[in-house]
Structures are given as structure tokens and as C-alpha cells.
C-alpha atoms as a PDB file:
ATOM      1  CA  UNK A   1    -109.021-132.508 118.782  1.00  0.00           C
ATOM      2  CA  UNK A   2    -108.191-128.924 117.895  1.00  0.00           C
ATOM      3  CA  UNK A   3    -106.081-129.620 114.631  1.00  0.00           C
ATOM      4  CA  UNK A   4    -109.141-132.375 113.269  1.00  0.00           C
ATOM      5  CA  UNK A   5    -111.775-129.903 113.772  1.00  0.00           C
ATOM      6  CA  UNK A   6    -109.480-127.336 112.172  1.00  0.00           C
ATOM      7  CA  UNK A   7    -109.469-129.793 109.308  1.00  0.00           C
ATOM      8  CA  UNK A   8    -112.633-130.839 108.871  1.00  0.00           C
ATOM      9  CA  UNK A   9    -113.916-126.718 108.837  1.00  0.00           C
ATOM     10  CA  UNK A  10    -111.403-126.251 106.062  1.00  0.00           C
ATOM     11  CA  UNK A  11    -112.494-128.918 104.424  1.00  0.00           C
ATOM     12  CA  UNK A  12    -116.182-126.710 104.862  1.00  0.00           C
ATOM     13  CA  UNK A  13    -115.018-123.509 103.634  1.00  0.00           C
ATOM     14  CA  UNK A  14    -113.477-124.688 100.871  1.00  0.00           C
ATOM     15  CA  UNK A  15    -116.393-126.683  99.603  1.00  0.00           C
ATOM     16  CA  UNK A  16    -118.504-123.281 100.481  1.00  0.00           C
ATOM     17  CA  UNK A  17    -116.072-121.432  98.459  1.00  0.00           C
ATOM     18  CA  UNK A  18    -114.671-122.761  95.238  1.00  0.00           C
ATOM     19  CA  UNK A  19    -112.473-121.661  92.814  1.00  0.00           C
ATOM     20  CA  UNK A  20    -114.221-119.124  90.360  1.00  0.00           C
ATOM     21  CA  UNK A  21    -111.228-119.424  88.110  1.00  0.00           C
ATOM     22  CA  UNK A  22    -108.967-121.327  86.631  1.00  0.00           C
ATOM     23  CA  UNK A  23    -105.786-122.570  88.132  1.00  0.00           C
ATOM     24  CA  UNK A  24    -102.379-121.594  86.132  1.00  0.00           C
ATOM     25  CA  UNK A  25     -99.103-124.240  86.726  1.00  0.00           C
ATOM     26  CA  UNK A  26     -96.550-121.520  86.909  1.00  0.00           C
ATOM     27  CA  UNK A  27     -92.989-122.281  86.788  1.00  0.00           C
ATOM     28  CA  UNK A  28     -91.413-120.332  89.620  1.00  0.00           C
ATOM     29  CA  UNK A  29     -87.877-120.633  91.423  1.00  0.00           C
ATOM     30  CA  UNK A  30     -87.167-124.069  90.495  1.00  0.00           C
ATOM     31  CA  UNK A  31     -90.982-125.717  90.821  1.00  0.00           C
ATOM     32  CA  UNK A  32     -94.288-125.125  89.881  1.00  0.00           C
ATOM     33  CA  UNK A  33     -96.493-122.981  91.664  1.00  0.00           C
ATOM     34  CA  UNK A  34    -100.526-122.959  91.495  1.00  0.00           C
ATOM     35  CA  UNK A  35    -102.061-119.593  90.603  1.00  0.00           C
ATOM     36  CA  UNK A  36    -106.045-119.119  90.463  1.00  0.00           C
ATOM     37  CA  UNK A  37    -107.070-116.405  88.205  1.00  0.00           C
ATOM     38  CA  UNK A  38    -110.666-115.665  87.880  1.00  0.00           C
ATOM     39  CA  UNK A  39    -110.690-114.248  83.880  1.00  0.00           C
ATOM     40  CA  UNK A  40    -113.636-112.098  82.631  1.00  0.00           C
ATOM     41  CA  UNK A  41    -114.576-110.050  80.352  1.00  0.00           C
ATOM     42  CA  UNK A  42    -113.280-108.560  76.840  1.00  0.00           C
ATOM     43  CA  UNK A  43    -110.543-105.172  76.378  1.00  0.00           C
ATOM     44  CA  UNK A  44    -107.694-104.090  77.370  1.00  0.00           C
ATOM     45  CA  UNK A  45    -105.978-106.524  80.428  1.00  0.00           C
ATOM     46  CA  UNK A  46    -106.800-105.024  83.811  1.00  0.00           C
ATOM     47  CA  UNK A  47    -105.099-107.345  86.650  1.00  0.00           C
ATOM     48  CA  UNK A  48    -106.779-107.264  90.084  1.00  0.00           C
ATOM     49  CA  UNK A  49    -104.620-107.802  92.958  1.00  0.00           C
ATOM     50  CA  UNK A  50    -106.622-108.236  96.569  1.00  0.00           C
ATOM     51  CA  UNK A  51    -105.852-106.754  99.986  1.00  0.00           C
ATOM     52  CA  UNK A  52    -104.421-108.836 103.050  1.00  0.00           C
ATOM     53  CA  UNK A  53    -106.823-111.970 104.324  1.00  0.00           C
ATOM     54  CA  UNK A  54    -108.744-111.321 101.049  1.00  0.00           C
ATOM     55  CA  UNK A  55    -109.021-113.387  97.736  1.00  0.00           C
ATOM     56  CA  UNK A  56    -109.930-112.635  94.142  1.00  0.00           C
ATOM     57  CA  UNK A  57    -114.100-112.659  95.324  1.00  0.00           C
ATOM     58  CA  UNK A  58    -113.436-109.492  96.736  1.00  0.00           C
ATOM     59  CA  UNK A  59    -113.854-108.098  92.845  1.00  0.00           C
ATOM     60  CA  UNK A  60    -115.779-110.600  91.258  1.00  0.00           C
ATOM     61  CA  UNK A  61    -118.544-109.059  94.248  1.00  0.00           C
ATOM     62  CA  UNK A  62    -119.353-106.356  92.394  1.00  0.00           C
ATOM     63  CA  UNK A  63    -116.194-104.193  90.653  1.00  0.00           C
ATOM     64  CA  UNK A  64    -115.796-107.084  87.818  1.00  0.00           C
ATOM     65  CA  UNK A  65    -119.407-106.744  86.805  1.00  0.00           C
ATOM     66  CA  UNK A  66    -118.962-103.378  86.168  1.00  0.00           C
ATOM     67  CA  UNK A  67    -116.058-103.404  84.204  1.00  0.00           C
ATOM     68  CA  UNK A  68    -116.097-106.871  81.700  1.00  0.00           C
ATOM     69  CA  UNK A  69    -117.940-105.564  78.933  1.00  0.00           C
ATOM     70  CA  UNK A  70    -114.578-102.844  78.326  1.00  0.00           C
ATOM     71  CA  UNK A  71    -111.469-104.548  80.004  1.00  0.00           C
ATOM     72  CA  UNK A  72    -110.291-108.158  79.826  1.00  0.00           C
ATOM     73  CA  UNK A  73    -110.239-108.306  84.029  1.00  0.00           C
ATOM     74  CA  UNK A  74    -107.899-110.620  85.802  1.00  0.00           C
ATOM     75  CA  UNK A  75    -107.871-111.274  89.099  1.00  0.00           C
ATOM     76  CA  UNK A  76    -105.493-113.154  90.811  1.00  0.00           C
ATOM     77  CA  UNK A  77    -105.083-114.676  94.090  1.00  0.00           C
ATOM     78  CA  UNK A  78    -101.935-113.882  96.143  1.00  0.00           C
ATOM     79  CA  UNK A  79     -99.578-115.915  96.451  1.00  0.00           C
ATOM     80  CA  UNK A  80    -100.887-118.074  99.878  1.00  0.00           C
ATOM     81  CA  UNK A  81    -104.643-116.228 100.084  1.00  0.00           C
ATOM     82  CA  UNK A  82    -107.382-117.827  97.799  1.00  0.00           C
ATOM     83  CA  UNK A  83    -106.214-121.022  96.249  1.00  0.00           C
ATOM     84  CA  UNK A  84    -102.740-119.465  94.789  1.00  0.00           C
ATOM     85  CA  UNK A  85     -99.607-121.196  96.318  1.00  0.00           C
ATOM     86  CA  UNK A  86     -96.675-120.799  97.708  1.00  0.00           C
ATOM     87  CA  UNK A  87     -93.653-119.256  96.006  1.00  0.00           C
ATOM     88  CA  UNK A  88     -90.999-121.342  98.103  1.00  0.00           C
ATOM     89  CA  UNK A  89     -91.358-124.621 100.294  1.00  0.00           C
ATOM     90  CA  UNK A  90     -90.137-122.996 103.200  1.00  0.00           C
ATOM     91  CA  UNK A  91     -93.047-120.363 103.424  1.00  0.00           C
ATOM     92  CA  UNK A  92     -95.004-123.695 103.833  1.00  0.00           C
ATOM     93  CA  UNK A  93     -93.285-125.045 106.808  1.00  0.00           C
ATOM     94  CA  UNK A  94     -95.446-124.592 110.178  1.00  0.00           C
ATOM     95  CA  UNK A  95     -92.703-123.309 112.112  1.00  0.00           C
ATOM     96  CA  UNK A  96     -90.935-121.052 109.570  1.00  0.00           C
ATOM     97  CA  UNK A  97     -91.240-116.987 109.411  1.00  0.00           C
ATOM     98  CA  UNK A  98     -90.522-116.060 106.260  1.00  0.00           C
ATOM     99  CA  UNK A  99     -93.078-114.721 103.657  1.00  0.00           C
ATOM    100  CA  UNK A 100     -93.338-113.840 100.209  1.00  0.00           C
ATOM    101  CA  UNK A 101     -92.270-110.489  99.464  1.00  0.00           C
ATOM    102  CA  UNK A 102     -94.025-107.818  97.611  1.00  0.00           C
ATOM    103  CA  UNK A 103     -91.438-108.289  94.754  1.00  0.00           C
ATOM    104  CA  UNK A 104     -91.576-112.051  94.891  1.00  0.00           C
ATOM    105  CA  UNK A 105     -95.404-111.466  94.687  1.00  0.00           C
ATOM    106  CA  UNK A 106     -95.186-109.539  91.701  1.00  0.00           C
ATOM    107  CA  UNK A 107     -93.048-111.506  90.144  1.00  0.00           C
ATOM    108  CA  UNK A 108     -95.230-114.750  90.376  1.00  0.00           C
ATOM    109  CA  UNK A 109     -98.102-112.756  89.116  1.00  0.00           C
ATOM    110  CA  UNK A 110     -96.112-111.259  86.376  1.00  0.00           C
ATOM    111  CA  UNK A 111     -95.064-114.840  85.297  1.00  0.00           C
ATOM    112  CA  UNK A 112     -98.564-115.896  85.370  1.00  0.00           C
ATOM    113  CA  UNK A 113     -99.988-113.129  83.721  1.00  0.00           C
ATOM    114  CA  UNK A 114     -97.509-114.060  80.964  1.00  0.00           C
ATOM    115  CA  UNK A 115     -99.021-117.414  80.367  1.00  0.00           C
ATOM    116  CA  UNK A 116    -102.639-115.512  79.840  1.00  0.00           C
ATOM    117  CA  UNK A 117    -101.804-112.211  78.452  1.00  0.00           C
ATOM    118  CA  UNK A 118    -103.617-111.152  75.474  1.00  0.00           C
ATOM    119  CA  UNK A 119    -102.945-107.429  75.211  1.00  0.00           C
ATOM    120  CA  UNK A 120     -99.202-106.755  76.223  1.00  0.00           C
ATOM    121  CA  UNK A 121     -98.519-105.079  79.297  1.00  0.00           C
ATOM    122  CA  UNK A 122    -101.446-104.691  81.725  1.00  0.00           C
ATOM    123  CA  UNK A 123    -103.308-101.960  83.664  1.00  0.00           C
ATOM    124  CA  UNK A 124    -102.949-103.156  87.242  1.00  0.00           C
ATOM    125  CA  UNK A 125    -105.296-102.146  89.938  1.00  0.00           C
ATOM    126  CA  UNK A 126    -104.317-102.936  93.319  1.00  0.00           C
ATOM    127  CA  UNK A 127    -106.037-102.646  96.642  1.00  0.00           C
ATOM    128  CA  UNK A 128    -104.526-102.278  99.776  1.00  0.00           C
ATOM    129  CA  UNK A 129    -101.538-104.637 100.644  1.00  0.00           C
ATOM    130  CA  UNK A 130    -102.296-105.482  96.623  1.00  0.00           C
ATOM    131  CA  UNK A 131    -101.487-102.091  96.201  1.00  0.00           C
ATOM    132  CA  UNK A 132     -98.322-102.447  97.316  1.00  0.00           C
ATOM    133  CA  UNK A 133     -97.731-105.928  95.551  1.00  0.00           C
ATOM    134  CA  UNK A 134     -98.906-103.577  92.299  1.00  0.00           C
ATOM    135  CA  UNK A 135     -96.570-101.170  92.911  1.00  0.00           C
ATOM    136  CA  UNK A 136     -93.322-103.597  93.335  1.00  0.00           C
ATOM    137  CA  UNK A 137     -95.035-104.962  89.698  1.00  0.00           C
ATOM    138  CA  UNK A 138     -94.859-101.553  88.136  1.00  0.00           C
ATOM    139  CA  UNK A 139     -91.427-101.658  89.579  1.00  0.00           C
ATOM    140  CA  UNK A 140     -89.898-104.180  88.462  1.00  0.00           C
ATOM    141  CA  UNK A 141     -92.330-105.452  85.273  1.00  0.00           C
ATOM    142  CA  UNK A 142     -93.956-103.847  82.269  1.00  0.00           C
ATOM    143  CA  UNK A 143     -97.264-101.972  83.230  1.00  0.00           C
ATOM    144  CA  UNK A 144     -99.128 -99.485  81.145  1.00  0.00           C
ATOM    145  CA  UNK A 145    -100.725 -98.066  84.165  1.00  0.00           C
ATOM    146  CA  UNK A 146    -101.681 -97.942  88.035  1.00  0.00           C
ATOM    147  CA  UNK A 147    -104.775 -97.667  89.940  1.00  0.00           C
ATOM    148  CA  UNK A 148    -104.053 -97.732  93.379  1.00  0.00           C
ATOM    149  CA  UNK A 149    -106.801 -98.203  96.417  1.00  0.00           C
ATOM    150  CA  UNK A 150    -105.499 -97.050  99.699  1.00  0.00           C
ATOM    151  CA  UNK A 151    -102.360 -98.761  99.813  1.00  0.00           C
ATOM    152  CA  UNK A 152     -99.779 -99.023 102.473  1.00  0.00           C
ATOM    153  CA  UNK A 153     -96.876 -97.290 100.510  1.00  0.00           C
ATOM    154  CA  UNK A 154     -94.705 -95.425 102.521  1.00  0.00           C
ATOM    155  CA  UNK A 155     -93.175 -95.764 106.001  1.00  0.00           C
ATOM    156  CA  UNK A 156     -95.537 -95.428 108.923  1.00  0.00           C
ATOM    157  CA  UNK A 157     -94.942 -94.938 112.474  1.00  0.00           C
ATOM    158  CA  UNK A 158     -95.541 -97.647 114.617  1.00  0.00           C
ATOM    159  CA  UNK A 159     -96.419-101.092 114.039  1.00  0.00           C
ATOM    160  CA  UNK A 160     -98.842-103.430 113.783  1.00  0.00           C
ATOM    161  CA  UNK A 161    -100.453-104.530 116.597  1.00  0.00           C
ATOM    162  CA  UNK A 162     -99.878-107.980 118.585  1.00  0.00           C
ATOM    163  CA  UNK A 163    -101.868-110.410 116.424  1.00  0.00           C
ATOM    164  CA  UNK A 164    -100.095-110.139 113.510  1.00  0.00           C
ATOM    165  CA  UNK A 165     -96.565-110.713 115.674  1.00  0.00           C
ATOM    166  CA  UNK A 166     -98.201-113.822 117.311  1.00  0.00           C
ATOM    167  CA  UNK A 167     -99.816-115.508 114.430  1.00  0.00           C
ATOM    168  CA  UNK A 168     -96.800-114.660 112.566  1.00  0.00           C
ATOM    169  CA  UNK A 169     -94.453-116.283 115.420  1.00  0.00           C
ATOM    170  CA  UNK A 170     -93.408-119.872 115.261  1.00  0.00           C
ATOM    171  CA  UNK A 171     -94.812-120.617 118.530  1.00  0.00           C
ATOM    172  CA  UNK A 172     -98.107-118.645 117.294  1.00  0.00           C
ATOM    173  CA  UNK A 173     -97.999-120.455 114.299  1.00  0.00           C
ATOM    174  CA  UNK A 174     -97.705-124.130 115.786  1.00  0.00           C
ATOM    175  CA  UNK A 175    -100.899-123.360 118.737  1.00  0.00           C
ATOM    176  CA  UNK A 176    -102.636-120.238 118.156  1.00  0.00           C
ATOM    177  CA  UNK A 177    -103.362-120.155 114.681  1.00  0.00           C
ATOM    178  CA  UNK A 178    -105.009-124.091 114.579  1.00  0.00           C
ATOM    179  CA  UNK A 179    -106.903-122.837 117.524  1.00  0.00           C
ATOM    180  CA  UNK A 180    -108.070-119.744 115.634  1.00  0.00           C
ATOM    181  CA  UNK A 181    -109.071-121.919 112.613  1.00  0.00           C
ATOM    182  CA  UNK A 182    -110.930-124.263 115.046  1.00  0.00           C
ATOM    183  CA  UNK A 183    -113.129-121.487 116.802  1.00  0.00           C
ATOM    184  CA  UNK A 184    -113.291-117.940 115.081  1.00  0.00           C
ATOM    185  CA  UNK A 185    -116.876-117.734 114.986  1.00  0.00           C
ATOM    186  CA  UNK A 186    -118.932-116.279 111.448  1.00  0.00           C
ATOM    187  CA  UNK A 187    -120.189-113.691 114.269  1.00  0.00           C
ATOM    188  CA  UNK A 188    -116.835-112.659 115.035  1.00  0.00           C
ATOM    189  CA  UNK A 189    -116.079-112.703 111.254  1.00  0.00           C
ATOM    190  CA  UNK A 190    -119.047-110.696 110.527  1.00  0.00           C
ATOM    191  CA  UNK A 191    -117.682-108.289 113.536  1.00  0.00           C
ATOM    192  CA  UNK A 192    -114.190-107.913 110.989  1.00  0.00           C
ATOM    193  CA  UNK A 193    -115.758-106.807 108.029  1.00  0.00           C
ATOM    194  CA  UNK A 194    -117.689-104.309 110.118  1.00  0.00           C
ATOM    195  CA  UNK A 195    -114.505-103.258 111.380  1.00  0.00           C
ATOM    196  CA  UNK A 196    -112.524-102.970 107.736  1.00  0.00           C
ATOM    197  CA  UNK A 197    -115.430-101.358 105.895  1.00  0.00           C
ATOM    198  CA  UNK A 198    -116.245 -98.922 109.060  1.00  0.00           C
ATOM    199  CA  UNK A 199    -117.381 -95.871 108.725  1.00  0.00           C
ATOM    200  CA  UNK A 200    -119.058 -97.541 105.718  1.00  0.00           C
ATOM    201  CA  UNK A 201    -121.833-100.113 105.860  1.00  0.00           C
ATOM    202  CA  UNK A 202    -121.146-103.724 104.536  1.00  0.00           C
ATOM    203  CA  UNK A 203    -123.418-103.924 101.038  1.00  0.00           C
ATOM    204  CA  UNK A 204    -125.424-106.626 101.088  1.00  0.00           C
ATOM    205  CA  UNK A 205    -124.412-109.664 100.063  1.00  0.00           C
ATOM    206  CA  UNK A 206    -120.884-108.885 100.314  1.00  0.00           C
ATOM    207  CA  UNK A 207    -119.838-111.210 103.823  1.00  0.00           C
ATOM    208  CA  UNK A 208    -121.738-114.594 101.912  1.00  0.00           C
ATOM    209  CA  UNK A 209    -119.967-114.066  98.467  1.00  0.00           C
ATOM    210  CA  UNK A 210    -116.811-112.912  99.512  1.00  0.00           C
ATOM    211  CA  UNK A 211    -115.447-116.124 101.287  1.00  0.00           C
ATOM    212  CA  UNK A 212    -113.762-114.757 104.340  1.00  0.00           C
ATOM    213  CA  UNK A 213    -113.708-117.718 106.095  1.00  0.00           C
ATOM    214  CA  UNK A 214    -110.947-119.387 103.259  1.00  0.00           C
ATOM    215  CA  UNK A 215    -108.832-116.632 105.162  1.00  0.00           C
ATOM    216  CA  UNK A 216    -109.111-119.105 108.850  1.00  0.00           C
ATOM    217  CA  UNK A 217    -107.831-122.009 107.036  1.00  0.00           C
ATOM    218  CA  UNK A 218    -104.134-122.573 108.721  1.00  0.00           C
ATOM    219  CA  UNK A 219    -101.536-122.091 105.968  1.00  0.00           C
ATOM    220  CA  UNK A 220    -103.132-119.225 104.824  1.00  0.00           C
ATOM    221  CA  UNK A 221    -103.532-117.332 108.354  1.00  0.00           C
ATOM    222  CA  UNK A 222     -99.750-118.332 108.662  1.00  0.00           C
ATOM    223  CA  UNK A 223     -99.324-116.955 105.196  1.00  0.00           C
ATOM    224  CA  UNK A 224    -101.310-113.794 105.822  1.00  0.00           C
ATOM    225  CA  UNK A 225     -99.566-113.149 109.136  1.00  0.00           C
ATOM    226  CA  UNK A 226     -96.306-113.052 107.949  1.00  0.00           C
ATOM    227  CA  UNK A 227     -96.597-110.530 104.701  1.00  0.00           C
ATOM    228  CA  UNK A 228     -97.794-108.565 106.661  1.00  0.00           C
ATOM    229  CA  UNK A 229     -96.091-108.465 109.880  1.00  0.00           C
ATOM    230  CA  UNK A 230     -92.892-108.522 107.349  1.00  0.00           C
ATOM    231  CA  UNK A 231     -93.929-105.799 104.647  1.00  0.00           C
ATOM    232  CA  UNK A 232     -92.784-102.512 106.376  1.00  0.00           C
ATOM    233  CA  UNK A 233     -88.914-102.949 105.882  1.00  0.00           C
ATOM    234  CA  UNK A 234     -89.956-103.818 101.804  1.00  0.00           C
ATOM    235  CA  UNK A 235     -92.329-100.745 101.670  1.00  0.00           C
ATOM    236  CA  UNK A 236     -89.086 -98.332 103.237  1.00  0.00           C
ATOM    237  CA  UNK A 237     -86.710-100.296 100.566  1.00  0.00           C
ATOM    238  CA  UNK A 238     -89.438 -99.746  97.567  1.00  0.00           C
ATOM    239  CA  UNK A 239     -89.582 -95.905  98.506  1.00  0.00           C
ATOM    240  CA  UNK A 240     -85.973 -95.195  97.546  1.00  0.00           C
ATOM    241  CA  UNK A 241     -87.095 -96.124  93.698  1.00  0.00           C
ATOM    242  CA  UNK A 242     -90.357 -94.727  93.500  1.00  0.00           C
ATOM    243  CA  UNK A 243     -89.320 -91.700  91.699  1.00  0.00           C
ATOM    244  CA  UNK A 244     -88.361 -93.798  88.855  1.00  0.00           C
ATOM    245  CA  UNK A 245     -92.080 -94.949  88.031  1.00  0.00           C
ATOM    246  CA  UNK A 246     -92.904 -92.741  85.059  1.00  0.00           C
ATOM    247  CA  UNK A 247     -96.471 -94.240  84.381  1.00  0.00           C
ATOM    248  CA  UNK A 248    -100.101 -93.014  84.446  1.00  0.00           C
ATOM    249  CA  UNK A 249    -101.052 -93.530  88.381  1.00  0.00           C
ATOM    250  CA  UNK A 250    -104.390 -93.025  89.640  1.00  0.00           C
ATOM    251  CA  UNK A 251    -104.685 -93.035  93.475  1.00  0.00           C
ATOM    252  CA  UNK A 252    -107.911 -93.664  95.367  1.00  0.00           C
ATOM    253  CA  UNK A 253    -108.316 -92.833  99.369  1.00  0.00           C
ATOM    254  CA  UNK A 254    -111.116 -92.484 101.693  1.00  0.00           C
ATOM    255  CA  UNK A 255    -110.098 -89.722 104.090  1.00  0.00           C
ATOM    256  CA  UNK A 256    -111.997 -91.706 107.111  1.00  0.00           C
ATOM    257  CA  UNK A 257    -109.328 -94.735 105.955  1.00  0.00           C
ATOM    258  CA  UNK A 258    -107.945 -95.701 109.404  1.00  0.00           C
ATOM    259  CA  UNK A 259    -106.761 -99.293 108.174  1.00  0.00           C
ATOM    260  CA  UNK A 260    -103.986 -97.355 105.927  1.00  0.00           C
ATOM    261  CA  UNK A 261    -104.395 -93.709 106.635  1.00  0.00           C
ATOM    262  CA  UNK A 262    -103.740 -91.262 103.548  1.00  0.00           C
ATOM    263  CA  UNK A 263    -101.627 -88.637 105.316  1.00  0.00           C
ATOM    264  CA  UNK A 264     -99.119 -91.329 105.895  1.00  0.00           C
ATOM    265  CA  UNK A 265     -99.249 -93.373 102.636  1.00  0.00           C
ATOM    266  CA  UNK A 266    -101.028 -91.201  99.693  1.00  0.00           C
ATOM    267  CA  UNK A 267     -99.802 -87.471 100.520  1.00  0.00           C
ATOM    268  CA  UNK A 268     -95.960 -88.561 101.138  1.00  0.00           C
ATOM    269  CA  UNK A 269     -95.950 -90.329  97.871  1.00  0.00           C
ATOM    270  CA  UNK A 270     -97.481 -87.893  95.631  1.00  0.00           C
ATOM    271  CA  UNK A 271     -94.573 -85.326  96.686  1.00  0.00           C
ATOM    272  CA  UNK A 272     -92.089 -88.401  95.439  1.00  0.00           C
ATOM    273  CA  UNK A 273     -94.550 -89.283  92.704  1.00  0.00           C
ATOM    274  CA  UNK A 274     -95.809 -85.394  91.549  1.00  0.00           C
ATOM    275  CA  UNK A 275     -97.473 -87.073  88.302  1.00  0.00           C
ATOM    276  CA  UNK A 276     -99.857 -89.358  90.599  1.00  0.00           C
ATOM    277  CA  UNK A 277    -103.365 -88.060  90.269  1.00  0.00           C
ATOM    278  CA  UNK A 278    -104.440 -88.596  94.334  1.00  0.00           C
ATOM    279  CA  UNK A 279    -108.419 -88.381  94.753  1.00  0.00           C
ATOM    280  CA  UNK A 280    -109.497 -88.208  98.172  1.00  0.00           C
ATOM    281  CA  UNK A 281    -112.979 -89.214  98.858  1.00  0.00           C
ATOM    282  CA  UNK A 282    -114.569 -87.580 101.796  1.00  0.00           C
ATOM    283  CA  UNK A 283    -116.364 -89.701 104.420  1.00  0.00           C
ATOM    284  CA  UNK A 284    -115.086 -92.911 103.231  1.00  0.00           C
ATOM    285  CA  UNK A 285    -112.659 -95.709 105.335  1.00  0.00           C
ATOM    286  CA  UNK A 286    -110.899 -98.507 103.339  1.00  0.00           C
ATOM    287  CA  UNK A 287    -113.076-100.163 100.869  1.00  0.00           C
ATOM    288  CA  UNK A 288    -113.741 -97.543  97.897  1.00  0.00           C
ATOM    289  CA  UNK A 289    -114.009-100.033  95.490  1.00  0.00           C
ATOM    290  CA  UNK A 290    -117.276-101.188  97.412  1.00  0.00           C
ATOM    291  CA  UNK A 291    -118.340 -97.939  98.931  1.00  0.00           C
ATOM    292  CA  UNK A 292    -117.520 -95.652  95.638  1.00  0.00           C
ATOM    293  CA  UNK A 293    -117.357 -97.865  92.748  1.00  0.00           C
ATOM    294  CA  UNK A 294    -118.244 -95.021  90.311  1.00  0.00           C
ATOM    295  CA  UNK A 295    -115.322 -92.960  91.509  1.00  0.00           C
ATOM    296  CA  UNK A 296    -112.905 -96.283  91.111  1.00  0.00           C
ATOM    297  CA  UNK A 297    -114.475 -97.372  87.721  1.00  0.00           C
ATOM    298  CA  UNK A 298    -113.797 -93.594  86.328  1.00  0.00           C
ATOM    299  CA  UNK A 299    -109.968 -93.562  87.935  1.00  0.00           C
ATOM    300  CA  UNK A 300    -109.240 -96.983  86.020  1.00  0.00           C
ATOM    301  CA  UNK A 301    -110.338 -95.069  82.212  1.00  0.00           C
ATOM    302  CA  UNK A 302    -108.782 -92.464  83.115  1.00  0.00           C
ATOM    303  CA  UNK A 303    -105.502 -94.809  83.110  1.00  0.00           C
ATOM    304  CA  UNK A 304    -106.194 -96.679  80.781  1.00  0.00           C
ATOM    305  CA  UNK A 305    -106.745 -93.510  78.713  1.00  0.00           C
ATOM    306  CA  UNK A 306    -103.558 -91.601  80.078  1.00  0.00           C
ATOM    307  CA  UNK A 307    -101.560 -95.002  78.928  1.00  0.00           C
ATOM    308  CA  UNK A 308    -102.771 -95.070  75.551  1.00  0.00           C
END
């Protein structure tokens, strides 16, 4: 009973939540992998890449809007959030633990971006864990510039917490995670998005366009679950090349972030990265994009200038 009513309320979300973009066949490791990238606007190519349990509505909210009539914006679902796929048929398997990698992330994006690319290599902005998959893409890929929101970057002390390691088991996996898809209440995702935007208010508008809910659907909680539960060890190897990156980087914080804290992500990587331009805005937690999209707007030209 649990997995059919877990079926029939993805079958819900997804009708709630469409595509807004188009979907891109992208030859990948042997087979062809699905990408959705919502394309808007006309300029220079700015990529989008969306924080963990998030999709490419997070920008089309309210950041895209503000940006179409002077960049080409692209934003792209991660590989396993949204409607992009997955990069291997393992990740796919309900028992397996293995995850796409920030690298393998960027590198699926990178080949997608290829097939749509109008104006050579890209600004990339990335929130969050897309910060991270941004970074690996500056990395390893041509990028004129970064603009980074509060991404996890650096080593951090601790982990995670225990519901990333369950839903990220196998035994998780297999009974937790259809359970979760069956009966997370919108109250208790309302309660979420409280919690990630906190100290901030949620603008209005935001929970209904943004399409949280495609995030309960089962492959991509299992998806979700293990990049993240898996990224620290890629984040520690990515460090030791950081000092490399010689691009224009604009980094964005809220110093009342407690999803990614600054002190352990954006201070640490500045002294690696001395060229990074780090603006910490006082009073806000982990969505600047939404809480300070004037500051966000201005550190994206100010890449895009610095890269010209």
C-alpha cells in the first residue's frame, strides 16, 4: 500500500510541477542521459546550478526575471533533482549507494551546455551544493567566471546528521524513503523551507512555485541522499587544486548561514583563493539569492565584467 500511494503522489507532483524547459539527450559514459534546462533570456551565457533537494524553479522564482534582458540564463537540473537523469545505471538501483560526484556533475552539465552554448565559455553561478558542483566545473571545464552562493567548499567538522545516513543507506533506501514519499506532509514541507530560509522569511509565493514536493518522489530522495551524505571526501580532494583556479570569483554569504556556515567554507577558501572577492551579508542565513537579490544580481556583473 505504501509504494502505490508513493506512486500515485508522484504521479501528483509531477503533473503539479512540469518541466519549464526543455529536455537535452546528452551522450554521457556510454548512454544517453536526460538533462532539463530551463533557457531564458538574451547575453552573455550565465548557467544556474541549484542547491541539494532543489531544482531549476528555485531561479526561474524570481533571480531569472531579473537577469534575462542582459544574460542568456541557463539553468539546469542536477543530475537526479528536477527531471535531469542519472549519469550511471547503478545510481538508479534501489539498493545501491553510490552517487554522482561533483565532477561527474559538472561534467554532464558541461556536455550539455555544449549542445546549447551560444557564447563560448559560461559565467556559472552556483548555489549551495551547486556551488560546489560549479566549482568542480571551473575545475575541470572552461568558465569565464564564478559566482558562488554559500557553498559547502572546504572541510567541515562533523557530519551530517542521521537522515541523510539513513535515506542514503540501502536498508533506508528500500523502507524509509517510499514511506517518506508516501506521508511527508505539505505542512511539514512548509516547516523545511522555514527552516532553510531561517532567519529570513519565505517571500511569497516562493513554497507554490518552487516545486519542493518533486524532491519526495523516491529516486530523487535516494539521489539527493547520497550526494550529499557522499560529498565531504570530494570537497577535501577538490581543496588540494583550488589554488589553481585563476578566474574572476565572486562569493556571496549570509553571516546568519547555519546550513553552510562561512567561517568554515568562505573564509578558509579566500586564504587559498586570495583573488576571490567574499561579500558577507549581515543578518542573512542561506538563501541570498531570495533574501538579497540586488547584492547577487550586482556580484554576477561584476564577473561578468572582471572576465571580459
Amino acid at each position: 500500500m505504501i509504494r502505490r500511494r508513493a506512486a500515485a503522489r508522484e504521479a501528483a507532483f509531477e503533473a503539479a510541477f512540469p518541466p519549464q524547459g526543455r529536455m537535452i539527450g546528452v551522450p554521457f559514459a556510454g548512454r544517453t542521459v536526460p538533462v532539463h534546462a530551463v533557457i531564458r533570456g538574451t547575453g552573455p551565457d550565465l548557467i544556474l546550478l541549484h542547491g541539494a533537494s532543489g531544482n531549476s524553479r528555485e531561479f526561474t522564482f524570481d533571480l531569472i526575471p531579473r537577469l534575462e534582458h542582459r544574460y542568456r540564463c541557463i539553468a539546469f537540473d542536477r543530475p537526479g533533482l528536477g527531471y535531469t537523469g542519472r549519469t550511471d545505471p547503478a545510481h538508479d538501483a534501489a539498493f545501491g549507494s553510490s552517487a554522482e560526484t561533483p565532477a561527474e556533475q559538472a561534467a554532464l552539465l558541461a556536455a550539455a551546455y555544449a549542445r546549447v552554448a551560444e557564447d563560448g565559455p559560461p559565467l556559472v553561478l552556483g548555489h549551495s551544493f551547486g556551488g560546489t558542483v560549479a566549482l568542480a566545473w571551473a575545475l575541470d571545464h572552461p568558465v569565464r567566471a564564478l559566482t558562488l552562493l554559500a557553498p559547502p567548499a572546504m572541510r567541515w567538522p562533523g557530519g551530517l546528521g542521521p537522515v541523510y545516513a539513513l535515506t542514503a543507506s540501502a536498508l533506508g533506501g528500500a523502507l524509509v524513503v517510499p514511506a517518506l514519499t508516501a506521508t511527508v506532509s505539505e505542512r511539514r514541507l512548509r516547516e523545511i523551507t522555514r527552516r532553510i530560509f531561517a532567519p529570513d522569511p519565505v517571500p511569497e509565493g516562493y513554497f507554490e512555485h518552487v516545486g519542493g514536493q518533486l524532491t519526495l518522489r523516491r529516486c530523487t530522495l535516494r539521489a539527493n541522499a547520497r550526494q550529499v551524505s557522499g560529498l565531504k571526501p570530494h570537497v577535501i580532494a577538490m581543496e588540494a587544486r583550488y589554488s589553481r583556479l585563476r578566474l574572476p570569483i565572486e562569493w556571496l554569504h549570509g553571516d546568519a548561514d547555519t546550513i553552510v556556515p562561512a567561517q568554515p567554507h568562505a573564509h578558509p577558501f579566500r586564504r587559498l583563493v586570495p583573488a576571490t572577492n567574499l561579500t558577507i551579508l549581515e543578518g542573512v542565513g542561506h538563501m541570498p539569492h531570495h533574501v538579497d537579490p540586488d547584492a547577487v544580481v550586482a556580484a554576477i556583473d561584476r564577473a561578468a565584467a572582471a572576465s571580459s
